[in-house]
N, C-alpha and C. Protein backbone atom coordinates (compact mmCIF):
# COMPACT_ATOMS: atom_id res chain seq x y z
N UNK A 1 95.51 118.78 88.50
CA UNK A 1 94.71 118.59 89.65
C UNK A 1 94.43 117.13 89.93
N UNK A 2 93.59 117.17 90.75
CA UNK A 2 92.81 115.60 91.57
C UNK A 2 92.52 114.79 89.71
N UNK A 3 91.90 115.13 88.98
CA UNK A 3 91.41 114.63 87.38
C UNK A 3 92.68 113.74 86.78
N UNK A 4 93.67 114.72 86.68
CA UNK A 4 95.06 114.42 85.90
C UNK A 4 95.51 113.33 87.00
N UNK A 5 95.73 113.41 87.92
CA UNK A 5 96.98 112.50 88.63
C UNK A 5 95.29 111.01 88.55
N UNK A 6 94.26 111.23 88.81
CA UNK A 6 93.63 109.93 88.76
C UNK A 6 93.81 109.29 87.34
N UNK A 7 93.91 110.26 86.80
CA UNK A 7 93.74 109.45 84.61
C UNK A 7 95.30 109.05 84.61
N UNK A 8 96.14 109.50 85.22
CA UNK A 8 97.45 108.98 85.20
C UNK A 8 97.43 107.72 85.96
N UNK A 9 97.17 107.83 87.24
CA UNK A 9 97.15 106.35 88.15
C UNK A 9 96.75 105.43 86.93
N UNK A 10 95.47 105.62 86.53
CA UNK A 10 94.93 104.59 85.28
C UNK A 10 95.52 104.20 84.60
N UNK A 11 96.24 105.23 83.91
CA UNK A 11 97.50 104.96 82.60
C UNK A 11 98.44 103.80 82.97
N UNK A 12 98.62 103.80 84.57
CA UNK A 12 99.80 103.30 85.08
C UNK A 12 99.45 101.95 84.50
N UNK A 13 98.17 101.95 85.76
CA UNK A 13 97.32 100.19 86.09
C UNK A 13 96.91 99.43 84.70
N UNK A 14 97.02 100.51 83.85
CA UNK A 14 96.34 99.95 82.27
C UNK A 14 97.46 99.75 81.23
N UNK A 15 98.86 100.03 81.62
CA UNK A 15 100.19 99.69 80.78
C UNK A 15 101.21 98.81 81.71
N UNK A 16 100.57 98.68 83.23
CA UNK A 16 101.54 97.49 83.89
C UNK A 16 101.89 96.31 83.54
N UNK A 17 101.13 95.55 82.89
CA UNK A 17 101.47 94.40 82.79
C UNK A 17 102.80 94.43 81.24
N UNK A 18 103.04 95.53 80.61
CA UNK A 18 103.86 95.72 79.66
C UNK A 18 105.39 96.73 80.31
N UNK A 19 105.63 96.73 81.60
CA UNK A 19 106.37 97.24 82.15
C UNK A 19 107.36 96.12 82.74
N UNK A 20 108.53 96.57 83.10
CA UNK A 20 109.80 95.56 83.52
C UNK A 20 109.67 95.11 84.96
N UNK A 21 109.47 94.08 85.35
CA UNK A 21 109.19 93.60 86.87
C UNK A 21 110.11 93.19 87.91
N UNK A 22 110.59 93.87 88.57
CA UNK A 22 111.78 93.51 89.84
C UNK A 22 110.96 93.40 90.99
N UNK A 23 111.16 92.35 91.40
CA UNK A 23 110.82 92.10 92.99
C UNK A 23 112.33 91.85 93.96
N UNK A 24 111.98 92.04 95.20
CA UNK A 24 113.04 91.80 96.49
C UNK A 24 111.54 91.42 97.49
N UNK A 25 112.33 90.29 97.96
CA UNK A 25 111.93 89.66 99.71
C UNK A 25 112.77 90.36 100.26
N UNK A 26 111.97 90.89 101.27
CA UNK A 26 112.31 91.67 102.85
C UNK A 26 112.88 90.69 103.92
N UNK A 27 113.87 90.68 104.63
CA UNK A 27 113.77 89.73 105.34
C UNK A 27 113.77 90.33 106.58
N UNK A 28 113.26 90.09 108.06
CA UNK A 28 113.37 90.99 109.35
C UNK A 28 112.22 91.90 109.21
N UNK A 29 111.11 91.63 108.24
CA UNK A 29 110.12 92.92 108.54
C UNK A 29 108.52 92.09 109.54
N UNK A 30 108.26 90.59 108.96
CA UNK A 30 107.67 90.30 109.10
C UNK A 30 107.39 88.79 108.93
N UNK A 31 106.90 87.91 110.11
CA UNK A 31 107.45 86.49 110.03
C UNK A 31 106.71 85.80 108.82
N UNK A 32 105.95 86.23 108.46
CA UNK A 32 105.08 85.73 107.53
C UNK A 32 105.51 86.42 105.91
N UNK A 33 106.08 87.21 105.76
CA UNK A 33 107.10 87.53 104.64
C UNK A 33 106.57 89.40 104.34
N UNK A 34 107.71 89.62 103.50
CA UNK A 34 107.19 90.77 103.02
C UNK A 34 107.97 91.05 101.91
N UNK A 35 107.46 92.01 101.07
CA UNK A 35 107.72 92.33 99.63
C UNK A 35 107.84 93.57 99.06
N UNK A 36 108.76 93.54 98.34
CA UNK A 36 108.55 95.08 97.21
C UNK A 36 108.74 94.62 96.39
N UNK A 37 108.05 95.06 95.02
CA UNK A 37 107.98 95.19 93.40
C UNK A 37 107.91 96.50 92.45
N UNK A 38 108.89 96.91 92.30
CA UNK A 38 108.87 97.58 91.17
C UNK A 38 108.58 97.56 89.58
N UNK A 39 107.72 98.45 88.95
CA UNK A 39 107.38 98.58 87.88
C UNK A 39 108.03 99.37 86.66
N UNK A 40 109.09 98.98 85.92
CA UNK A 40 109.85 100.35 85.01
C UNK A 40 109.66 100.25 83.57
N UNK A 41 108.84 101.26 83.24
CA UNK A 41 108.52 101.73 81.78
C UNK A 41 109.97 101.82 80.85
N UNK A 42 111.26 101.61 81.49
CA UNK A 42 112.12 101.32 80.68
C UNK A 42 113.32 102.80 81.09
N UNK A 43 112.60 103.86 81.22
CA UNK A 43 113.01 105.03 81.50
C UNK A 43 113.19 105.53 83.28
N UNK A 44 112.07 105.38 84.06
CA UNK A 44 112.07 105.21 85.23
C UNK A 44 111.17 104.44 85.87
N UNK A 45 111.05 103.89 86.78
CA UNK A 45 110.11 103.53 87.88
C UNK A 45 108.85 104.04 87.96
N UNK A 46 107.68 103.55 87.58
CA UNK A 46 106.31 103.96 87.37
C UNK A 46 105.15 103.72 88.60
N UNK A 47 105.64 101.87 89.28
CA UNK A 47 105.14 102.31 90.24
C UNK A 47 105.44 101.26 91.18
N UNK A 48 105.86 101.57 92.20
CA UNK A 48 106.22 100.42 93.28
C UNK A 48 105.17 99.72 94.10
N UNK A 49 105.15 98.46 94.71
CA UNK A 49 104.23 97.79 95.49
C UNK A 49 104.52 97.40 96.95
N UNK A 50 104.53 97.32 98.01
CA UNK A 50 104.86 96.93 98.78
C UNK A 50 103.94 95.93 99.83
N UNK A 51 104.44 94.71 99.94
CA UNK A 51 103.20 93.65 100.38
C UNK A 51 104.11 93.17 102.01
N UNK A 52 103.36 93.32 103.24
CA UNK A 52 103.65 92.75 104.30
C UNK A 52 102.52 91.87 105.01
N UNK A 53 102.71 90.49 104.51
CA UNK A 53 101.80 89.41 105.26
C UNK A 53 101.74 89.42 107.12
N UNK A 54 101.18 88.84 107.48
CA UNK A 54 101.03 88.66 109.18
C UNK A 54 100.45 87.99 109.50
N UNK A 55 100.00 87.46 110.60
CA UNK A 55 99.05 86.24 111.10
C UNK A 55 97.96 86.64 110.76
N UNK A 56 97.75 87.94 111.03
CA UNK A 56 96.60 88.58 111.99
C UNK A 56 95.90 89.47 110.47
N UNK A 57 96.52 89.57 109.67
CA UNK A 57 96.18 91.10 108.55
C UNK A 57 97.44 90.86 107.60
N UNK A 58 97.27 91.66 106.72
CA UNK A 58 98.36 92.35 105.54
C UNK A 58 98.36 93.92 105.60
N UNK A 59 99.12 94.28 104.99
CA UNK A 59 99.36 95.70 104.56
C UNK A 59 100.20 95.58 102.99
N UNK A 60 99.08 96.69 102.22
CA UNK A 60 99.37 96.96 100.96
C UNK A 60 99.94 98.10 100.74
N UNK A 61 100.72 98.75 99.86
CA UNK A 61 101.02 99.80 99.26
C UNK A 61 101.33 100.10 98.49
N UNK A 62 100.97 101.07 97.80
CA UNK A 62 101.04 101.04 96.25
C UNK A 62 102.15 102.99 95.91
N UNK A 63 103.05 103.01 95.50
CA UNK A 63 103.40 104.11 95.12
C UNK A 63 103.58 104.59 93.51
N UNK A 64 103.35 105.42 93.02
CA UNK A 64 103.16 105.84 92.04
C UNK A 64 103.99 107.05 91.24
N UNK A 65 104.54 106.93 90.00
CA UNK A 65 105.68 107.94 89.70
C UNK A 65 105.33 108.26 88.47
N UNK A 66 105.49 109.44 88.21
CA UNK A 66 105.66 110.11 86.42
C UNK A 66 106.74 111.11 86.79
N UNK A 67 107.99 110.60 85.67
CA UNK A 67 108.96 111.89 85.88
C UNK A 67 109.61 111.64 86.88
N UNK A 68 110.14 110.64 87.89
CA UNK A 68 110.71 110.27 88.95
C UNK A 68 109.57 110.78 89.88
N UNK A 69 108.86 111.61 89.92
CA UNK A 69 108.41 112.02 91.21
C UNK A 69 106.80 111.58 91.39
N UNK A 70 106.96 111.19 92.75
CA UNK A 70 105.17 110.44 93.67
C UNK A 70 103.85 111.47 92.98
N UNK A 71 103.49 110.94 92.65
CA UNK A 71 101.94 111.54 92.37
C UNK A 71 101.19 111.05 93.04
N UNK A 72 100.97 109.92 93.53
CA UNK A 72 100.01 109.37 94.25
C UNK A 72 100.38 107.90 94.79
N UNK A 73 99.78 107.75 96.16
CA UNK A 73 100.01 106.46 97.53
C UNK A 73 98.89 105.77 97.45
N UNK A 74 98.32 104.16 97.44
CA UNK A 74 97.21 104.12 98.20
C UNK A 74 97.61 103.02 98.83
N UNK A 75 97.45 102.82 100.02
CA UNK A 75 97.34 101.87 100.77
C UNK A 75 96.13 101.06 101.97
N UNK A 76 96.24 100.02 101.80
CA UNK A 76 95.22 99.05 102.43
C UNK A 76 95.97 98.18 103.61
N UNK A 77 94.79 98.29 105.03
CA UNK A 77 95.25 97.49 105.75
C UNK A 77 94.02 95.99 106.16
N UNK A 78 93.91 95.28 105.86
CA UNK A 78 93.51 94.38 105.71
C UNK A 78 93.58 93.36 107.81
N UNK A 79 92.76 92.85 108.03
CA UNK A 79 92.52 92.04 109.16
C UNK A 79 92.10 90.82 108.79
N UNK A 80 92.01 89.54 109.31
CA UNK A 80 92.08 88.49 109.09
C UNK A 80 91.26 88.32 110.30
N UNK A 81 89.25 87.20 109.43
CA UNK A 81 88.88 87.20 111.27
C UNK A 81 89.40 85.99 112.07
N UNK A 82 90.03 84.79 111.55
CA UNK A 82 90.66 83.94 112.08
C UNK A 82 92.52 84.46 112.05
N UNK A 83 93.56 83.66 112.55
CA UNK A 83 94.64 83.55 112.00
C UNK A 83 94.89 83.10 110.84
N UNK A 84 95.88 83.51 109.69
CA UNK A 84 96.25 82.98 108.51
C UNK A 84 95.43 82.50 107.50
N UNK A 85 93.51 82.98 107.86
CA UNK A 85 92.07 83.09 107.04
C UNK A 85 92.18 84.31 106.30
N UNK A 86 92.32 84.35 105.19
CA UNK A 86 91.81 85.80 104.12
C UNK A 86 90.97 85.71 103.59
N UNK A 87 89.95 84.37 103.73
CA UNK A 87 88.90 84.31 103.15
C UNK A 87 87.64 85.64 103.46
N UNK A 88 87.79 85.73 104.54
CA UNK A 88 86.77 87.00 104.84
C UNK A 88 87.55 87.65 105.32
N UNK A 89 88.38 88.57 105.06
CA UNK A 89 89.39 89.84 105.36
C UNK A 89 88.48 90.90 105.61
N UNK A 90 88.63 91.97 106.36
CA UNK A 90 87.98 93.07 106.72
C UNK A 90 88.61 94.18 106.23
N UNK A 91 88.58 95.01 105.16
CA UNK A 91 89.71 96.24 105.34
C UNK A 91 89.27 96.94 106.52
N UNK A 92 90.21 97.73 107.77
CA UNK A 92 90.18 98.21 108.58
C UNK A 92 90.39 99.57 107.86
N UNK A 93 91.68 99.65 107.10
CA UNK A 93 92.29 101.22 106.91
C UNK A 93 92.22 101.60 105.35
N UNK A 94 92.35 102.27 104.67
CA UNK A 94 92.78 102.60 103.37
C UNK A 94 93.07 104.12 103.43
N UNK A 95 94.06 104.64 102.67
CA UNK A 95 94.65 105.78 102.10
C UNK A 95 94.50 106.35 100.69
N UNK A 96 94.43 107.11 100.44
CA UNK A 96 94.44 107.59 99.33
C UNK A 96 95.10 109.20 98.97
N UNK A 97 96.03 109.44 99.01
CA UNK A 97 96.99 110.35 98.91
C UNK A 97 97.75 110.63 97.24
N UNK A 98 97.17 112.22 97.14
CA UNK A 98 97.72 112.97 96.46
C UNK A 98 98.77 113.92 96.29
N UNK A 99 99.78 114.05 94.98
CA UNK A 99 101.14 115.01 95.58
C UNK A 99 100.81 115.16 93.91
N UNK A 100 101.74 116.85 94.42
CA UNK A 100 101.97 117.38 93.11
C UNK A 100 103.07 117.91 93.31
N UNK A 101 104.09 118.16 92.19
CA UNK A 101 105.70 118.60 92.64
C UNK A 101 106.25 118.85 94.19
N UNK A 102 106.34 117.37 94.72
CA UNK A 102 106.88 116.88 95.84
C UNK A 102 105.91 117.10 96.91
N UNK A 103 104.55 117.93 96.89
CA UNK A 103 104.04 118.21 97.96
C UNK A 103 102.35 117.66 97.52
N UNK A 104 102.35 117.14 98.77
CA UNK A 104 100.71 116.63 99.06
C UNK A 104 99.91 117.11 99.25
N UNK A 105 98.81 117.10 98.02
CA UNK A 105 97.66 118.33 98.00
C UNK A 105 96.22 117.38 98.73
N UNK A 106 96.45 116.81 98.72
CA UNK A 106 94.84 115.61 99.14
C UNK A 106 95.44 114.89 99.87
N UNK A 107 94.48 113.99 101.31
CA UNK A 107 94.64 113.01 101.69
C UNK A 107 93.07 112.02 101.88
N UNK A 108 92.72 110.95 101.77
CA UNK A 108 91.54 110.63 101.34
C UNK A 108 92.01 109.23 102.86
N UNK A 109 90.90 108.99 103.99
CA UNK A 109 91.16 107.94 104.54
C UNK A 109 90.30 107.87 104.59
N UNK A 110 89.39 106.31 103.77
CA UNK A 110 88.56 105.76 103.93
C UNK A 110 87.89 106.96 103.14
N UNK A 111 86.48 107.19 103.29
CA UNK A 111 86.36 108.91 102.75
C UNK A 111 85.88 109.93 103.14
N UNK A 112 86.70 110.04 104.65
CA UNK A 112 87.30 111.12 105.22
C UNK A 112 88.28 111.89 104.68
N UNK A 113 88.47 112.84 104.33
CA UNK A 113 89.41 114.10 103.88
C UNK A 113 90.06 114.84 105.24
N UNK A 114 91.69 114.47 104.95
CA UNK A 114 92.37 114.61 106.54
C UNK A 114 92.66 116.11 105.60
N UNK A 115 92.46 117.39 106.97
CA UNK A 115 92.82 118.35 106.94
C UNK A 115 94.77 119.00 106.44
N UNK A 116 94.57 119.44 105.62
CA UNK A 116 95.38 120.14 104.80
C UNK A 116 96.63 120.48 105.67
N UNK A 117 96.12 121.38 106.68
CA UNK A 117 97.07 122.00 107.20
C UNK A 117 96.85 121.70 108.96
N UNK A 118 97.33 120.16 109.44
CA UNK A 118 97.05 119.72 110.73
C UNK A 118 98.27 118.97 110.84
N UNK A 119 98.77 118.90 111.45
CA UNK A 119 100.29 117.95 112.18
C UNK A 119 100.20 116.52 111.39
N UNK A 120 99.12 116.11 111.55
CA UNK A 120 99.29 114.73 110.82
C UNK A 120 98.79 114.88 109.55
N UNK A 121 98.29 115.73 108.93
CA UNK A 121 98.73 115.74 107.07
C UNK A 121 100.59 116.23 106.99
N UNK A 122 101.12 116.89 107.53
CA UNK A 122 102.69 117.02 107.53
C UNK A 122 103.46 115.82 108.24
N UNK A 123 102.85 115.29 108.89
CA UNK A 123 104.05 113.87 109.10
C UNK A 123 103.29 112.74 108.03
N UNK A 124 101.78 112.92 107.71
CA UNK A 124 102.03 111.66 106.92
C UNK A 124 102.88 111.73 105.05
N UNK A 125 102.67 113.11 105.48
CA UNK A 125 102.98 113.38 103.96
C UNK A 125 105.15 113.18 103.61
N UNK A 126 105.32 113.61 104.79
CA UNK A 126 107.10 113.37 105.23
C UNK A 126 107.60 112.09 105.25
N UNK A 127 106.54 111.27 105.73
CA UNK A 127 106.72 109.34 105.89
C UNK A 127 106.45 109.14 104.52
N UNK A 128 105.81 109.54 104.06
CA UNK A 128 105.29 109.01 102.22
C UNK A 128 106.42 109.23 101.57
N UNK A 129 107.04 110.40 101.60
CA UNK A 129 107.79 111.15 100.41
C UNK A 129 109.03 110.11 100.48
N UNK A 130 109.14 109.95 101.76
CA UNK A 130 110.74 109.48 102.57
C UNK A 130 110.46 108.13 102.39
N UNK A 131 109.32 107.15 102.36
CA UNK A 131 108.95 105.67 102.32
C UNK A 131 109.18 105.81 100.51
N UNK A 132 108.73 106.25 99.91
CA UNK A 132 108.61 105.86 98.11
C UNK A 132 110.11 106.38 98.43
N UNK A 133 110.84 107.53 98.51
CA UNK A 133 112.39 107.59 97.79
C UNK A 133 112.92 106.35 98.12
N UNK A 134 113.16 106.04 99.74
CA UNK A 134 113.52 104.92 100.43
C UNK A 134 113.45 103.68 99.08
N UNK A 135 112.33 103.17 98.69
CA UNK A 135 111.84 101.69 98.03
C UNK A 135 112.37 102.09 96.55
N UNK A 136 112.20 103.05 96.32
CA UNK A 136 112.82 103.37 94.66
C UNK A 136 114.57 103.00 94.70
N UNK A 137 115.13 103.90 95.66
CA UNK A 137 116.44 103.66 96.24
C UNK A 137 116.75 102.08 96.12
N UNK A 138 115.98 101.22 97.10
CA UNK A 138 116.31 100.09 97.07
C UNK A 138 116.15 98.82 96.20
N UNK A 139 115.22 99.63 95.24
CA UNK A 139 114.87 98.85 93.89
C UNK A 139 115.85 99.05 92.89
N UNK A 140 116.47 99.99 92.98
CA UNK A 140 117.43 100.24 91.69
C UNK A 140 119.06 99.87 92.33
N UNK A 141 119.23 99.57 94.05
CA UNK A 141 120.55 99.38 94.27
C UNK A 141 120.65 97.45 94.26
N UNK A 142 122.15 97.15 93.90
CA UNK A 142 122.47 95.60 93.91
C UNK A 142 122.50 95.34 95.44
N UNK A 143 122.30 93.82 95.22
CA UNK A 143 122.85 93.41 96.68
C UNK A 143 121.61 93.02 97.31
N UNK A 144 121.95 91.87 98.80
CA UNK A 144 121.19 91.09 99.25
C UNK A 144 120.05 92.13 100.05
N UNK A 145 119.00 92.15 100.32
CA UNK A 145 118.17 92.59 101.70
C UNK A 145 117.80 91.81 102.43
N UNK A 146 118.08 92.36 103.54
CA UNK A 146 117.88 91.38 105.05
C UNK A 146 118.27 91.93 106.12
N UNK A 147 118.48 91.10 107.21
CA UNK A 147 118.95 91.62 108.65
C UNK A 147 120.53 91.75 108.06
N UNK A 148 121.07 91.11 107.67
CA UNK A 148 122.35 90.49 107.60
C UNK A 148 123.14 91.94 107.11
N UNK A 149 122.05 92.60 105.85
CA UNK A 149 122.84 93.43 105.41
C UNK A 149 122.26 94.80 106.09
N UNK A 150 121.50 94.58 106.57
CA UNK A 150 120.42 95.27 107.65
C UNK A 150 119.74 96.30 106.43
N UNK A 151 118.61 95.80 106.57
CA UNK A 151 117.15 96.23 106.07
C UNK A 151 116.83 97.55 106.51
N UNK A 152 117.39 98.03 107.48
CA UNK A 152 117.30 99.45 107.67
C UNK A 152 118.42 100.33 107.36
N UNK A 153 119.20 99.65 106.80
CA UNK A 153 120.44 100.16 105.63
C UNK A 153 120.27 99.47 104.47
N UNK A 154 119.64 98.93 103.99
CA UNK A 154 119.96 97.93 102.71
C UNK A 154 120.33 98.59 101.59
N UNK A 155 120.31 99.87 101.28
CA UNK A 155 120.75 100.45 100.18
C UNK A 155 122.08 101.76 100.74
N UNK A 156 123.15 100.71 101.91
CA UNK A 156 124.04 101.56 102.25
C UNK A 156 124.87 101.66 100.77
N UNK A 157 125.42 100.73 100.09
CA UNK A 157 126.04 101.12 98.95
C UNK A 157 125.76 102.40 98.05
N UNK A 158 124.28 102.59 97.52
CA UNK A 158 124.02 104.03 97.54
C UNK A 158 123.85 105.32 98.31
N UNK A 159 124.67 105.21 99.79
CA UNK A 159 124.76 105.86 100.80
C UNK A 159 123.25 106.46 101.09
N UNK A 160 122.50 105.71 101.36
CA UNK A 160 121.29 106.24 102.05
C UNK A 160 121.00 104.30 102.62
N UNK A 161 120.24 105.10 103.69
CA UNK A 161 119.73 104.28 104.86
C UNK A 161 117.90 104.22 104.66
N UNK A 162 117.56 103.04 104.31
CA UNK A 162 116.44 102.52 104.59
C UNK A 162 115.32 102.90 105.76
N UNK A 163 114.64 103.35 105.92
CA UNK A 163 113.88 103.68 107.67
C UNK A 163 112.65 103.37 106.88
N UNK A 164 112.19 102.33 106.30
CA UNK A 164 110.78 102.14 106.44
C UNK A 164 109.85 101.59 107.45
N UNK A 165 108.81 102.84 107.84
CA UNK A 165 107.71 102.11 108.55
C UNK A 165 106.23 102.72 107.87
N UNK A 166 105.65 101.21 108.06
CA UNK A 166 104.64 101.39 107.16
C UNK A 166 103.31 102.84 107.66
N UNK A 167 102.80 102.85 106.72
CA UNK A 167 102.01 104.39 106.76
C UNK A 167 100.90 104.29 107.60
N UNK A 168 100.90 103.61 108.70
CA UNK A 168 99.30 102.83 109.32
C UNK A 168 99.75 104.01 110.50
């Protein structure tokens, strides 16, 4: 339940810094840069990061794995009250999303609890599943990311196509 996948998130955040670290720059997502980092316990991918700077805000994301498969998303959207100031950032958005064998039992925004069974718990939960395979995909394939090799293919060599858009 909700207990287990939180004491796991913990496990994650409390053995990361002893995990294997791959990063990739994004190029074409965002003029101010953007990022993924993967985390691997040696066996699989434990938990991915995804960072997109902007003038205006950032966007965080955090994905989470035991066993290859998502247990849990959280993401932060962050505002900036000047341009390129993070000194006083505002979070606007946050997520907090739960899955258990491939399917999403919780969604937590802000702490509002989005209804179970409403159109937008099934598309956000379809963008999640499809955004973490997507970044795992592209963390474990070789080769440049960018426009060049196009970022919305960047892991054509493993015959799948990239379509990330962020969860906002």
């Amino acid at each position: 339940g909700i207990l287990d996948i939180r004491a796991e998130y913990a496990a994650v955040n409390r053995n990361v810094s002893s995990y294997r670290k791959t990063q990739r720059i994004l190029l074409g997502i965002s003029s101010e840069g953007a990022s993924v980092t993967a985390y691997s316990d040696g066996k699989s991918i434990r938990k991915v990061t995804v960072e997109v700077l902007g003038e205006t805000g950032r966007a965080d994301e955090e994905y989470y794995f035991k066993d290859g498969k998502l247990f849990f998303s959280y993401a932060v959207t962050r505002m900036y009250q000047s341009p390129f100031d993070d000194s006083n950032d505002t979070i606007t958005e946050t997520d907090r999303l739960y899955f258990h064998e491939g399917k999403m039992i919780r969604w937590l925004s802000f702490t509002e609890e989005i209804g179970k069974y409403t159109a937008e718990f099934a598309q956000k939960e379809k963008a999640t599943l499809s955004n973490a395979k997507d970044f795992t995909t592209l963390m474990v394939t070789p080769g440049p990311v960018g426009p060049e090799s196009s970022w919305y293919c960047a892991a054509r060599q493993a015959g799948v196509c990239v379509k990330y858009s962020p969860s906002r």
